[in-house]
PDB file of N, CA and C in Angstrom:
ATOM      1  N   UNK A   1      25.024  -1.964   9.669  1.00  0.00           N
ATOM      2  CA  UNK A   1      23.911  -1.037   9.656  1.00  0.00           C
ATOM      3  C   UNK A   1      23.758  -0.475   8.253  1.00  0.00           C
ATOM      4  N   UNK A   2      22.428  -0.393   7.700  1.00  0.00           N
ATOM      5  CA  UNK A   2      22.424   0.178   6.576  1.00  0.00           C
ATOM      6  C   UNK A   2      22.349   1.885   6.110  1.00  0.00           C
ATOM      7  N   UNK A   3      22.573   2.246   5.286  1.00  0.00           N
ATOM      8  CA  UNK A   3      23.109   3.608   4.969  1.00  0.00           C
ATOM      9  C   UNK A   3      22.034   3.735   4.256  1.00  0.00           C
ATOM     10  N   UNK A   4      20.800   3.048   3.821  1.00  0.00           N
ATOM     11  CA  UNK A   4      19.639   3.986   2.904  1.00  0.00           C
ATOM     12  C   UNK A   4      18.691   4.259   4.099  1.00  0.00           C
ATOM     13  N   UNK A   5      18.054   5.583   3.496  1.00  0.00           N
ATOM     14  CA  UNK A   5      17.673   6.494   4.151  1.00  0.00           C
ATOM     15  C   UNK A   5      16.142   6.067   3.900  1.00  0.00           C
ATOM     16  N   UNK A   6      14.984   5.950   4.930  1.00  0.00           N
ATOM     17  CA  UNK A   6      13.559   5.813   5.019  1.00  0.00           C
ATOM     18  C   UNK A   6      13.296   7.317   5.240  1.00  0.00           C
ATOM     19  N   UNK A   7      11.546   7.381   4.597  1.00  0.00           N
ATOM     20  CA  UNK A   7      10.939   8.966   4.804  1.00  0.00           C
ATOM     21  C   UNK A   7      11.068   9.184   6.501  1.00  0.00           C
ATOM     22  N   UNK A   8      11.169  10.703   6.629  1.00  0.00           N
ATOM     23  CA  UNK A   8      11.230  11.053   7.956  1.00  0.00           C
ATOM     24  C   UNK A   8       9.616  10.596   8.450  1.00  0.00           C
ATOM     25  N   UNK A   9       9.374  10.837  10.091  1.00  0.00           N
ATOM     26  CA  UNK A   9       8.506  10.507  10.816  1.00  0.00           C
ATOM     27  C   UNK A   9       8.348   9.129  11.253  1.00  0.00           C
ATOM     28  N   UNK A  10       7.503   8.574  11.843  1.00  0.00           N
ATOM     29  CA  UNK A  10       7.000   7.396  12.613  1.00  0.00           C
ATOM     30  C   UNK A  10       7.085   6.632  11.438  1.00  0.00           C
ATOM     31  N   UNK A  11       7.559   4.872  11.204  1.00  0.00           N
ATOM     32  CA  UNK A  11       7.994   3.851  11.067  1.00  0.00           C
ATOM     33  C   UNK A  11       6.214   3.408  10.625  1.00  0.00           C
ATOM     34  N   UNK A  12       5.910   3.150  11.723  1.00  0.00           N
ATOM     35  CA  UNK A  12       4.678   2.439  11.913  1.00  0.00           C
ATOM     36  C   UNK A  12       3.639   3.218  11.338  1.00  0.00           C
ATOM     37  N   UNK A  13       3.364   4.186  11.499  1.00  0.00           N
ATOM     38  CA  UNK A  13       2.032   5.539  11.263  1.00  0.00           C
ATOM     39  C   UNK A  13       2.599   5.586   9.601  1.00  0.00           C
ATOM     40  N   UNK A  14       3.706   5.110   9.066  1.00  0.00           N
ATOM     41  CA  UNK A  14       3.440   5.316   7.235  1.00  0.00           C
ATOM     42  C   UNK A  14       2.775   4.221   7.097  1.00  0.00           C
ATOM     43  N   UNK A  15       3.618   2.875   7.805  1.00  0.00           N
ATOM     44  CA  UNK A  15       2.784   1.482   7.272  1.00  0.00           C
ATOM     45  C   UNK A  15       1.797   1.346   7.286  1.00  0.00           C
ATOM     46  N   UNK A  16       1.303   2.186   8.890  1.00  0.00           N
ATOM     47  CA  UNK A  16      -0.189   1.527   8.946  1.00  0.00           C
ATOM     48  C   UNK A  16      -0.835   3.113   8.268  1.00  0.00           C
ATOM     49  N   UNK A  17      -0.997   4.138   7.391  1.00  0.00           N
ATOM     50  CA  UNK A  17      -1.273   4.550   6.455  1.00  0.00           C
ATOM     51  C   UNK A  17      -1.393   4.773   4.892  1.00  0.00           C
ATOM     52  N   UNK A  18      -0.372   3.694   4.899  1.00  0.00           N
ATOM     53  CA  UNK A  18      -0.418   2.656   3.886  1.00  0.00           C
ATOM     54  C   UNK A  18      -1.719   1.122   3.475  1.00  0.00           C
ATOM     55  N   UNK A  19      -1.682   0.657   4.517  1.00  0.00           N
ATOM     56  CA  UNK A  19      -2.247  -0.356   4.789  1.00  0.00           C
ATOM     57  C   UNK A  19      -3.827   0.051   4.737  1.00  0.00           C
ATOM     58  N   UNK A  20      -4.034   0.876   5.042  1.00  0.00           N
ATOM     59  CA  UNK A  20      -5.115   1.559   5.650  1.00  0.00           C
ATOM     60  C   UNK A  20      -6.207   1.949   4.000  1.00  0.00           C
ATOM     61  N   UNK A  21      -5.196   2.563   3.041  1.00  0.00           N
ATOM     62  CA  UNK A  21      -5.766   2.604   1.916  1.00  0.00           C
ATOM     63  C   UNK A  21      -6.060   1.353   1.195  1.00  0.00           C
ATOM     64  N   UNK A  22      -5.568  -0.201   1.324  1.00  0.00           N
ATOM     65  CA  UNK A  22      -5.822  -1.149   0.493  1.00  0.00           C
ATOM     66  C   UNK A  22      -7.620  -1.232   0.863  1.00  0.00           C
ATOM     67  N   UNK A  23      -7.738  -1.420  -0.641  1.00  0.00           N
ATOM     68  CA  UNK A  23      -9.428  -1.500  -0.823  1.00  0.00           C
ATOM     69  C   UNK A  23      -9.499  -2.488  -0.471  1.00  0.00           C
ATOM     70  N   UNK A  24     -10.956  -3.051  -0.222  1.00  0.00           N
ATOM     71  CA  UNK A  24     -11.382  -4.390   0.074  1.00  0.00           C
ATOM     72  C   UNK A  24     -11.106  -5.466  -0.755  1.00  0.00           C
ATOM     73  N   UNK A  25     -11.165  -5.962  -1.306  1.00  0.00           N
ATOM     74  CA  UNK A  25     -10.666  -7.346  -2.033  1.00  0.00           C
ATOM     75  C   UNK A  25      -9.529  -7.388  -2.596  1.00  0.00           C
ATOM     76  N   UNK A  26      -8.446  -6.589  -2.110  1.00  0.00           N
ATOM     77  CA  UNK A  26      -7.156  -6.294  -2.621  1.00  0.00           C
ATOM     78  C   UNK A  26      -6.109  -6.575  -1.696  1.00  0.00           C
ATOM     79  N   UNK A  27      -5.266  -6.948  -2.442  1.00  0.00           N
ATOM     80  CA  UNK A  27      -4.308  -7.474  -1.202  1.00  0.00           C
ATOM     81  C   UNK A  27      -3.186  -6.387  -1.480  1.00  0.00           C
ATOM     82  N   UNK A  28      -1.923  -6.742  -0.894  1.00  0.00           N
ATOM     83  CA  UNK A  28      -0.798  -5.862  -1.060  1.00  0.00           C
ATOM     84  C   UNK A  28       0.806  -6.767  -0.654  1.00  0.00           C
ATOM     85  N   UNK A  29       1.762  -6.808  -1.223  1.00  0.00           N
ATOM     86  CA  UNK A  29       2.788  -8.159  -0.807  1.00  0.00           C
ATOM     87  C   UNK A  29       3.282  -6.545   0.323  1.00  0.00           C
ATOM     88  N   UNK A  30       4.200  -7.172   1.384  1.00  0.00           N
ATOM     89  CA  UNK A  30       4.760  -6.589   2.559  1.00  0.00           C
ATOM     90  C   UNK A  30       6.098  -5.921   1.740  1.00  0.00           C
ATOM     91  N   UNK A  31       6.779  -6.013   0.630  1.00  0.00           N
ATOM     92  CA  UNK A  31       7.552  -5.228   0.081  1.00  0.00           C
ATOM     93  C   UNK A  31       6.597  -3.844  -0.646  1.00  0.00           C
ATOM     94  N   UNK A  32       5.727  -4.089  -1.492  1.00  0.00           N
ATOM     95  CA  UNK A  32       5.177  -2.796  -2.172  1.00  0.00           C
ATOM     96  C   UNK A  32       4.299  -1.919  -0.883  1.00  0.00           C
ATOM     97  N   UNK A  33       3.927  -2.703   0.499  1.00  0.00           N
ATOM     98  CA  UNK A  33       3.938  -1.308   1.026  1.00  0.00           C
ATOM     99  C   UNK A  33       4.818  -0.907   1.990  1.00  0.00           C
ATOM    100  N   UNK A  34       6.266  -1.592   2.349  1.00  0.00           N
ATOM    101  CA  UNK A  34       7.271  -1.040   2.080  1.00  0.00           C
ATOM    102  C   UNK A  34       7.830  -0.011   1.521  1.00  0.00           C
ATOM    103  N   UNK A  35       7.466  -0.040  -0.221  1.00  0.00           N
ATOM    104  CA  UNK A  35       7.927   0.734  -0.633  1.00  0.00           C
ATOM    105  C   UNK A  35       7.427   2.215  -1.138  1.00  0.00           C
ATOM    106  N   UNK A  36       5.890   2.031  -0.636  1.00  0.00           N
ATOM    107  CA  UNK A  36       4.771   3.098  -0.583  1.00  0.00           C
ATOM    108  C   UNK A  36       4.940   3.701   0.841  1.00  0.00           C
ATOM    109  N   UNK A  37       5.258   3.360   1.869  1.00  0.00           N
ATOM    110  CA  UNK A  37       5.615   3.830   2.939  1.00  0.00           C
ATOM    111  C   UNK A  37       7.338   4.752   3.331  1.00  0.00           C
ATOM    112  N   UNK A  38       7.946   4.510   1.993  1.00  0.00           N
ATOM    113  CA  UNK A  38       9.302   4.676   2.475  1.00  0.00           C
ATOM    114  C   UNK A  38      10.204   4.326   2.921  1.00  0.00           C
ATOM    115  N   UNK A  39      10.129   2.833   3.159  1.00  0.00           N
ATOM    116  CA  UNK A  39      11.018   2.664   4.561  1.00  0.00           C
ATOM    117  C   UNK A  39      12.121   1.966   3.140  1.00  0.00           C
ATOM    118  N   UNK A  40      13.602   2.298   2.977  1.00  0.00           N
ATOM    119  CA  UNK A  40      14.243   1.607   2.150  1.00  0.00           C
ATOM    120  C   UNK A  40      14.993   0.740   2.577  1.00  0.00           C
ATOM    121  N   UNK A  41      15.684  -0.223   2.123  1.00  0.00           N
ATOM    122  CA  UNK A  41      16.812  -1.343   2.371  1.00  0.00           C
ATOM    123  C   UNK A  41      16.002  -2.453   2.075  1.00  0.00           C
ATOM    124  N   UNK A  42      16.951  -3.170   2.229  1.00  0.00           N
ATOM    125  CA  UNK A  42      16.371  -4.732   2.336  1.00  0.00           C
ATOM    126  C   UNK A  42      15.545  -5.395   3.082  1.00  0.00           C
ATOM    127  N   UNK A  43      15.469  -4.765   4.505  1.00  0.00           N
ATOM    128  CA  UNK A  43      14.995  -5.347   5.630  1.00  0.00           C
ATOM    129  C   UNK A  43      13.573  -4.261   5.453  1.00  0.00           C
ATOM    130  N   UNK A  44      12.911  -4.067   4.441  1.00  0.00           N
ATOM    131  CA  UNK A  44      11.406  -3.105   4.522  1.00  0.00           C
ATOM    132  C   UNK A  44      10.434  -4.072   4.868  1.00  0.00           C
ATOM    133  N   UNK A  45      10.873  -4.790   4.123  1.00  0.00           N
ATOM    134  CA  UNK A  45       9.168  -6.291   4.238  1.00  0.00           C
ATOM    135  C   UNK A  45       9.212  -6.255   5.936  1.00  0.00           C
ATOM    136  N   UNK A  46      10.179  -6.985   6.274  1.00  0.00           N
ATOM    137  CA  UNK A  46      10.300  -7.368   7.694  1.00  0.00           C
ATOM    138  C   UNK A  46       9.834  -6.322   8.660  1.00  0.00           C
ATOM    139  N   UNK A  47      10.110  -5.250   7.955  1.00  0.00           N
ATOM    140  CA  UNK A  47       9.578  -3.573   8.962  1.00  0.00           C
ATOM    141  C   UNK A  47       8.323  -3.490   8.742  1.00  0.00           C
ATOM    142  N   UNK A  48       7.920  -4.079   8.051  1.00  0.00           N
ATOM    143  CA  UNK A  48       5.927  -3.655   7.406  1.00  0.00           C
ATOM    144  C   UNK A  48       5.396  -4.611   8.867  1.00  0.00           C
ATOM    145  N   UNK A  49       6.395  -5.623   8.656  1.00  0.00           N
ATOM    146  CA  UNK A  49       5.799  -6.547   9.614  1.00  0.00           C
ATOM    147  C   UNK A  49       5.891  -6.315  11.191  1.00  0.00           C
ATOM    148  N   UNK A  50       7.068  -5.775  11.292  1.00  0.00           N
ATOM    149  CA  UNK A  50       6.758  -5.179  12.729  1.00  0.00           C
ATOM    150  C   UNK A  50       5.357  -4.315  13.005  1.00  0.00           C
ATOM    151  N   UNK A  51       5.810  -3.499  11.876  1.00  0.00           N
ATOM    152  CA  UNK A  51       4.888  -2.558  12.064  1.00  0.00           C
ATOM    153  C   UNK A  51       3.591  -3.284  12.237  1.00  0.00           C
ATOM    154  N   UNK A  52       2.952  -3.970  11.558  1.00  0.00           N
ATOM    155  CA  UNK A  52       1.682  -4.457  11.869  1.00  0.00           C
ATOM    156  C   UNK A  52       1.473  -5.169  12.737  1.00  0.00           C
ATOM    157  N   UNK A  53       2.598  -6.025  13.333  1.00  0.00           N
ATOM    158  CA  UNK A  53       2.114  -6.655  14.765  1.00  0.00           C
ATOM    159  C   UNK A  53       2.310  -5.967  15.864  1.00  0.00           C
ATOM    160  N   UNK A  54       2.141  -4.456  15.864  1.00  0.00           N
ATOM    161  CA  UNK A  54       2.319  -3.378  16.524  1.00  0.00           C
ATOM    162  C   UNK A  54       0.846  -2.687  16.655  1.00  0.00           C
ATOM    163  N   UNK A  55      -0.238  -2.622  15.725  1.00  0.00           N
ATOM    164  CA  UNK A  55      -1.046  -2.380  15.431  1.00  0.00           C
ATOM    165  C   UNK A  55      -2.168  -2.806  16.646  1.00  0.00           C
ATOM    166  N   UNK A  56      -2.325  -1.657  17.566  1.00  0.00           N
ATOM    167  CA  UNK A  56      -3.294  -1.825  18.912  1.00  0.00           C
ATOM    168  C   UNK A  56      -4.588  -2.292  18.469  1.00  0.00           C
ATOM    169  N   UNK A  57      -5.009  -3.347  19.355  1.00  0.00           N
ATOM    170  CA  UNK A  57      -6.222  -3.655  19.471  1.00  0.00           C
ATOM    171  C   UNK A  57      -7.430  -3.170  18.752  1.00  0.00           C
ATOM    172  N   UNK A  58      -7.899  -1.687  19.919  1.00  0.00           N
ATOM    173  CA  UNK A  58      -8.899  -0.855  19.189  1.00  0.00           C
ATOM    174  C   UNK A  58      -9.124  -0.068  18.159  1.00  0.00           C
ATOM    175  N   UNK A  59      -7.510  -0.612  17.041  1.00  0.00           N
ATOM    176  CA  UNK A  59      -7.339   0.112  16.168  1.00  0.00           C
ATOM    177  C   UNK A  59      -7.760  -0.516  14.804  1.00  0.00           C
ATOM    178  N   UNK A  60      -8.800   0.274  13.717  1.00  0.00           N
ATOM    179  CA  UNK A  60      -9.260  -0.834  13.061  1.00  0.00           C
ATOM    180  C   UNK A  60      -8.452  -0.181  11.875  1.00  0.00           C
ATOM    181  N   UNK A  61      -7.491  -1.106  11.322  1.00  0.00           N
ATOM    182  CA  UNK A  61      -6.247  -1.173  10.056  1.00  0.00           C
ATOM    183  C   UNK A  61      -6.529  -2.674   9.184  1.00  0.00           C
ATOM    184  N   UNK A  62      -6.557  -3.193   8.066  1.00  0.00           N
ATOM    185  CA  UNK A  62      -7.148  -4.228   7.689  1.00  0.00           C
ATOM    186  C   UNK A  62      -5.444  -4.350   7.540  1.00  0.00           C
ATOM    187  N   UNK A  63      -5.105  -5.267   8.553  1.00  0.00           N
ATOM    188  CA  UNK A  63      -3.559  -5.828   8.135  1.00  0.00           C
ATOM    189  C   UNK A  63      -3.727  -7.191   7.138  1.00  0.00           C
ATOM    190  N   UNK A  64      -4.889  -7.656   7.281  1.00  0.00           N
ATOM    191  CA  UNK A  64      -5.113  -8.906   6.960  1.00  0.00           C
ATOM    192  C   UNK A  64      -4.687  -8.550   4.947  1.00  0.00           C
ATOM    193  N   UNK A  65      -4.918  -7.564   4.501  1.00  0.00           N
ATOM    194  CA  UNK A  65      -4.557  -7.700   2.856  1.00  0.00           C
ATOM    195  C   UNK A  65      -3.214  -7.184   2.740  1.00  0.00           C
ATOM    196  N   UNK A  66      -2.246  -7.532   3.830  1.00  0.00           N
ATOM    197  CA  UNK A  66      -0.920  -7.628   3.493  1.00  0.00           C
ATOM    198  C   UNK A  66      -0.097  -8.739   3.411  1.00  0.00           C
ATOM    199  N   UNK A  67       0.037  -9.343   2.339  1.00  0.00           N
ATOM    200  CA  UNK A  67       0.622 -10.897   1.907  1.00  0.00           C
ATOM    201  C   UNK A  67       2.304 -10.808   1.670  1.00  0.00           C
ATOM    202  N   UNK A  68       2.697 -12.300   1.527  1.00  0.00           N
ATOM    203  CA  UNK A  68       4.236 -12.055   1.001  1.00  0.00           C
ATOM    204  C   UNK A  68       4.044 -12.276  -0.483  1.00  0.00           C
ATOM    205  N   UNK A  69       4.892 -11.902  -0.834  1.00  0.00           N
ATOM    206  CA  UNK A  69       5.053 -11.576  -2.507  1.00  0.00           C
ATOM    207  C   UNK A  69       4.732 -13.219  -3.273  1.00  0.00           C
ATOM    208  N   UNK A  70       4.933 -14.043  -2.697  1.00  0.00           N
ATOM    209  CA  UNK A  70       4.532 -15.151  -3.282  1.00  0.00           C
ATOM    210  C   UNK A  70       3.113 -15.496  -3.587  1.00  0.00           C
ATOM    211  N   UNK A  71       2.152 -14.194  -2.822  1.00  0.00           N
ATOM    212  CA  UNK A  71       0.955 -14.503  -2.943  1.00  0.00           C
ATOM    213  C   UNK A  71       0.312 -15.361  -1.923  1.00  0.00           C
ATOM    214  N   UNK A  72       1.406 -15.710  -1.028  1.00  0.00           N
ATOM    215  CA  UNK A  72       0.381 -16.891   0.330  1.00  0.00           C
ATOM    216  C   UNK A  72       0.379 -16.085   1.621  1.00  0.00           C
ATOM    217  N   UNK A  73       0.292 -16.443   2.757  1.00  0.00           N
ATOM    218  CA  UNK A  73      -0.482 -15.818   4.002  1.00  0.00           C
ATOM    219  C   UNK A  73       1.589 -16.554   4.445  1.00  0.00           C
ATOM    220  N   UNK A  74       1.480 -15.299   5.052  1.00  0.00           N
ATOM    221  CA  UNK A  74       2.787 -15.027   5.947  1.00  0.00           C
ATOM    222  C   UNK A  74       2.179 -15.807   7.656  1.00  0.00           C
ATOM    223  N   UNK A  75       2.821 -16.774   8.324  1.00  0.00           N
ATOM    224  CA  UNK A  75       2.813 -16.586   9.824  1.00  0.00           C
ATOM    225  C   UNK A  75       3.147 -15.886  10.768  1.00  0.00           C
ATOM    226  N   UNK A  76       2.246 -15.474  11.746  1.00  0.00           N
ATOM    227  CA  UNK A  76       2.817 -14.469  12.790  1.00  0.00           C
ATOM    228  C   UNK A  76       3.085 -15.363  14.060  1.00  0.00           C
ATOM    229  N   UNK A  77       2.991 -14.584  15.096  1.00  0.00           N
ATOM    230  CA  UNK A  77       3.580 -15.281  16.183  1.00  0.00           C
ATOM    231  C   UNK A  77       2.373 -16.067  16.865  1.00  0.00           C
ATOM    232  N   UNK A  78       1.036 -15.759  16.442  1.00  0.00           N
ATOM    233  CA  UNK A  78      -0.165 -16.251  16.670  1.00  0.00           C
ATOM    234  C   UNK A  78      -0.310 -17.434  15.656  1.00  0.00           C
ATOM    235  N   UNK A  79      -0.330 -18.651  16.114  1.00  0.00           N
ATOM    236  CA  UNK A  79      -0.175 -19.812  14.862  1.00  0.00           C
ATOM    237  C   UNK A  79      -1.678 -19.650  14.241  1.00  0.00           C
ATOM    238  N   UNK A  80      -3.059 -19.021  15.011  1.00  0.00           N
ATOM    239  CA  UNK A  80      -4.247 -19.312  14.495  1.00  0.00           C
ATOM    240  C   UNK A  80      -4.293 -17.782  13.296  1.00  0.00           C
ATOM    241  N   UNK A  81      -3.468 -17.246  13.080  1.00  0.00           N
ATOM    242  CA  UNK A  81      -4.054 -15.551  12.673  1.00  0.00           C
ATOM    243  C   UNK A  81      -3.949 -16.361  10.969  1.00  0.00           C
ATOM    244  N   UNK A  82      -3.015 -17.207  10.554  1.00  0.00           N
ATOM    245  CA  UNK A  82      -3.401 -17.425   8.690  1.00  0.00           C
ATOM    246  C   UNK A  82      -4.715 -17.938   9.040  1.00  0.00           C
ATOM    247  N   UNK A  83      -5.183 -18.690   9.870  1.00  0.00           N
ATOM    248  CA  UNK A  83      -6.729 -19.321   9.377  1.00  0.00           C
ATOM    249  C   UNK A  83      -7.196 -18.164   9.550  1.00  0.00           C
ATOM    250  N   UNK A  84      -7.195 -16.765  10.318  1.00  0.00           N
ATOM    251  CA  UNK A  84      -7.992 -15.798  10.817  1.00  0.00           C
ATOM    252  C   UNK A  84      -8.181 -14.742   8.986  1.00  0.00           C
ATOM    253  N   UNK A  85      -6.965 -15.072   9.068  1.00  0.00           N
ATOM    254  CA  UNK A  85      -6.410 -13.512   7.868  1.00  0.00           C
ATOM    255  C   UNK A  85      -6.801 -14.245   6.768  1.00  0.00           C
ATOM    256  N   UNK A  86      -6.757 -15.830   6.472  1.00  0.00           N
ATOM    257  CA  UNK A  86      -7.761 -16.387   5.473  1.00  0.00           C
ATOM    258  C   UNK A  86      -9.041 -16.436   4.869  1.00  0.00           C
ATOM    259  N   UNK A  87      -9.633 -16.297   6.505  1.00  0.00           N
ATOM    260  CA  UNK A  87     -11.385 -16.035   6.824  1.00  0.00           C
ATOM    261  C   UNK A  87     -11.581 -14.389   6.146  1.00  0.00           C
ATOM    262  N   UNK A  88     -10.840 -13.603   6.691  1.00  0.00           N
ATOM    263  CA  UNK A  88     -11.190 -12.181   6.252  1.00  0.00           C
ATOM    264  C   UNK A  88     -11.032 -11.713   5.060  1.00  0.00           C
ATOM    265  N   UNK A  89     -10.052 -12.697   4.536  1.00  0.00           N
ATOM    266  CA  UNK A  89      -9.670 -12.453   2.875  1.00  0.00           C
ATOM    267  C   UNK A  89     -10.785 -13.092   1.520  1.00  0.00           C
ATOM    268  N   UNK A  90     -11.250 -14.137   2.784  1.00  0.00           N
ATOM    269  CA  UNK A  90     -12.161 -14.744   1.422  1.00  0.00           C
ATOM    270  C   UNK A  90     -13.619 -14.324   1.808  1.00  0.00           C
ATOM    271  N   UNK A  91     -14.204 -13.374   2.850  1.00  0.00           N
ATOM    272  CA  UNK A  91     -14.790 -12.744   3.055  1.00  0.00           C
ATOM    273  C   UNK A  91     -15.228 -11.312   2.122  1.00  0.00           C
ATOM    274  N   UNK A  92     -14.073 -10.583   1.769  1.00  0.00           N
ATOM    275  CA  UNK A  92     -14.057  -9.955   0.718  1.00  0.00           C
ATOM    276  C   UNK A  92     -13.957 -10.294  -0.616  1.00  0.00           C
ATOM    277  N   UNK A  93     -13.881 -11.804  -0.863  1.00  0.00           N
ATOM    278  CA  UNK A  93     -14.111 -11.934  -2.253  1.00  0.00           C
ATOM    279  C   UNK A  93     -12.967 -12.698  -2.839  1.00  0.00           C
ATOM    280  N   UNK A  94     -11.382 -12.440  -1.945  1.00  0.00           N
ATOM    281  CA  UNK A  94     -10.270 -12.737  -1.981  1.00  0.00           C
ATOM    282  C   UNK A  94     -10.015 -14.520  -2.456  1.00  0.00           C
ATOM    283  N   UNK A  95      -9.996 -15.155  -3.455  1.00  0.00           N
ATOM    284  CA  UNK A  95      -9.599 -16.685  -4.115  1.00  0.00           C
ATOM    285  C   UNK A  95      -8.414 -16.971  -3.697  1.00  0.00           C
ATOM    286  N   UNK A  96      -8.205 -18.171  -2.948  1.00  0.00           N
ATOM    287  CA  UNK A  96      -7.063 -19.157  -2.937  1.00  0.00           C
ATOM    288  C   UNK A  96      -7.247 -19.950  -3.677  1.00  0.00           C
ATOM    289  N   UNK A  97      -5.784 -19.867  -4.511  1.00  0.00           N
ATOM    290  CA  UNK A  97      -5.909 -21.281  -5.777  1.00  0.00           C
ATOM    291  C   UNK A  97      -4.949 -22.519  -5.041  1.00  0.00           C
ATOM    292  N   UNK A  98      -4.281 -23.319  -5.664  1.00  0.00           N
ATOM    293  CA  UNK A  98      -4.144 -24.226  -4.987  1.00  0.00           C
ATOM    294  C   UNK A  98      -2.599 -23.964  -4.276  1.00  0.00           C
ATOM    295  N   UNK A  99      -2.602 -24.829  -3.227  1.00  0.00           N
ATOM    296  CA  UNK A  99      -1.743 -24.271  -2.578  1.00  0.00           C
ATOM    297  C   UNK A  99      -1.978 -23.638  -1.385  1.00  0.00           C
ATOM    298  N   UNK A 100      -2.634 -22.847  -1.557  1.00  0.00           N
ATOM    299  CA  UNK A 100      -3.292 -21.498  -0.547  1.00  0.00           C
ATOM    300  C   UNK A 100      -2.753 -20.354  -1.118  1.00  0.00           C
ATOM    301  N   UNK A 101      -2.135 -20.343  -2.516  1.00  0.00           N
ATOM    302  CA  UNK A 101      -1.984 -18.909  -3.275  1.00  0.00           C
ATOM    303  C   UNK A 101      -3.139 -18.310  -3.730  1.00  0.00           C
ATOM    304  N   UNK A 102      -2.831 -16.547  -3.476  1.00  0.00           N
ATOM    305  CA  UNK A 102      -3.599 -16.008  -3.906  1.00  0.00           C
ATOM    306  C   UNK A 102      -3.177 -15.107  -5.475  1.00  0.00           C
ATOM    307  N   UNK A 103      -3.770 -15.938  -6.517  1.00  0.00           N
ATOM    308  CA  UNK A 103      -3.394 -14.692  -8.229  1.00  0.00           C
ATOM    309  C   UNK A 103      -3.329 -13.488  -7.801  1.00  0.00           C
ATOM    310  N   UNK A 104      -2.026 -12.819  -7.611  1.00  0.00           N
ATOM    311  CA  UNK A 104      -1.832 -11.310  -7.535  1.00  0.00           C
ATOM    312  C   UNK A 104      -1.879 -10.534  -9.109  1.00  0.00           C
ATOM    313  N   UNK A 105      -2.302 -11.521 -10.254  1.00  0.00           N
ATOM    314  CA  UNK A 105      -2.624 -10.402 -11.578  1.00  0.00           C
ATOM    315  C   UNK A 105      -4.184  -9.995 -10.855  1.00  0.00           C
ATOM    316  N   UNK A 106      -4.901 -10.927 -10.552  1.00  0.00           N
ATOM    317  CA  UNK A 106      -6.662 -10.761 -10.427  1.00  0.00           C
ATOM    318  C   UNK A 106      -6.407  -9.863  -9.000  1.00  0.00           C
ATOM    319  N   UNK A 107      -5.621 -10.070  -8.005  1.00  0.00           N
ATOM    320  CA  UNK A 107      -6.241  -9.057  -6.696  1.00  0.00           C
ATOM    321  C   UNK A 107      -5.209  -7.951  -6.364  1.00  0.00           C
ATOM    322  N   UNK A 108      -3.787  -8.284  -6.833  1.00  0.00           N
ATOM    323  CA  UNK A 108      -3.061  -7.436  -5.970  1.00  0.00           C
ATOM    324  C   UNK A 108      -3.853  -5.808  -6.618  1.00  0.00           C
ATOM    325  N   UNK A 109      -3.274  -5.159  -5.345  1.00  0.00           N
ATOM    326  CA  UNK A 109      -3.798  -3.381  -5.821  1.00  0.00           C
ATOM    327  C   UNK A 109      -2.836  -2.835  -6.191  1.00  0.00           C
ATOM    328  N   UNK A 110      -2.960  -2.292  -6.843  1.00  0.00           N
ATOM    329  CA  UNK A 110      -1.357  -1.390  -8.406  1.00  0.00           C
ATOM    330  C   UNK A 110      -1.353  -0.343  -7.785  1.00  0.00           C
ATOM    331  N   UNK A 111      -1.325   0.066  -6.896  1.00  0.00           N
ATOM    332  CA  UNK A 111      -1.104   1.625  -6.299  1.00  0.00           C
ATOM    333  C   UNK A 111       0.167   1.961  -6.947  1.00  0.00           C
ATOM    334  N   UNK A 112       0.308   3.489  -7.348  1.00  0.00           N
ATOM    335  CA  UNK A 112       1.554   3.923  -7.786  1.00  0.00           C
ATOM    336  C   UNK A 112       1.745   4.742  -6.864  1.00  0.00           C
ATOM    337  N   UNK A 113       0.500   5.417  -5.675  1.00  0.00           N
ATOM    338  CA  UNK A 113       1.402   6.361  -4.861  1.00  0.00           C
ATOM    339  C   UNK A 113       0.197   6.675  -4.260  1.00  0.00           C
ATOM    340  N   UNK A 114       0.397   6.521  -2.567  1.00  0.00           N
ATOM    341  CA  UNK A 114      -0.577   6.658  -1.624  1.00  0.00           C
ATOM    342  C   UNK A 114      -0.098   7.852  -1.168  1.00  0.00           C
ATOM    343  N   UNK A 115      -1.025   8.064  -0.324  1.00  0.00           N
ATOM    344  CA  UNK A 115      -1.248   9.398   0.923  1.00  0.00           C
ATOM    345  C   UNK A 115      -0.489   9.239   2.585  1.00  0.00           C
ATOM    346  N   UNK A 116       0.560   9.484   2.911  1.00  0.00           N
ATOM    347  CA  UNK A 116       1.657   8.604   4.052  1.00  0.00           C
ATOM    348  C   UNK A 116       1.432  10.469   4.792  1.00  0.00           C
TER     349      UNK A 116
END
């Protein structure tokens, strides 16, 4: 069990207030809002990710501009959601170069410190 300490309150309600601020054509890798949310250790990415496949229905959170740090579309347990989270990304403007990477100099968002 790990000994670093995440901000107090709900897990999920930082991520998805995190998430919530990425502007439209901006993406975000699952560690930096990790680490805008608080949650520390190693295992943060993986917690962003709970957190967002937690994210109810009628709830509108753009999970879709949360990438892995490599810049490509992470799989969820839904095999169709990268073609889905692809559609919504290049909807806003969002470029896949080859590969299916997306240039995080041209989109990622530089936040130094959100509102949680």
């Amino acid at each position: 069990m790990s000994s670093a300490k995440s901000a107090p309150g709900n897990r999920n309600d930082r991520v998805w207030a995190v998430v919530r601020q990425i502007p439209e054509g901006r993406v975000l890798t699952y560690k930096r809002v990790a680490e805008l949310a608080q949650i520390s250790g190693r295992s943060g990415a993986r917690q962003v990710g709970y957190a967002l496949a937690q994210i109810p229905a009628e709830v509108d959170i753009p999970w879709h501009r949360v990438i892995n740090a490599q810049g490509m579309l992470s799989p969820r347990a839904n095999p169709d959601s990268v073609d889905y989270q692809r559609e919504l990304l290049s909807l806003e403007g969002i470029e896949f170069g080859l590969g299916g990477k997306i240039d995080l100099e041209q989109f990622l968002w530089t936040a130094k410190k959100v509102k949680i």
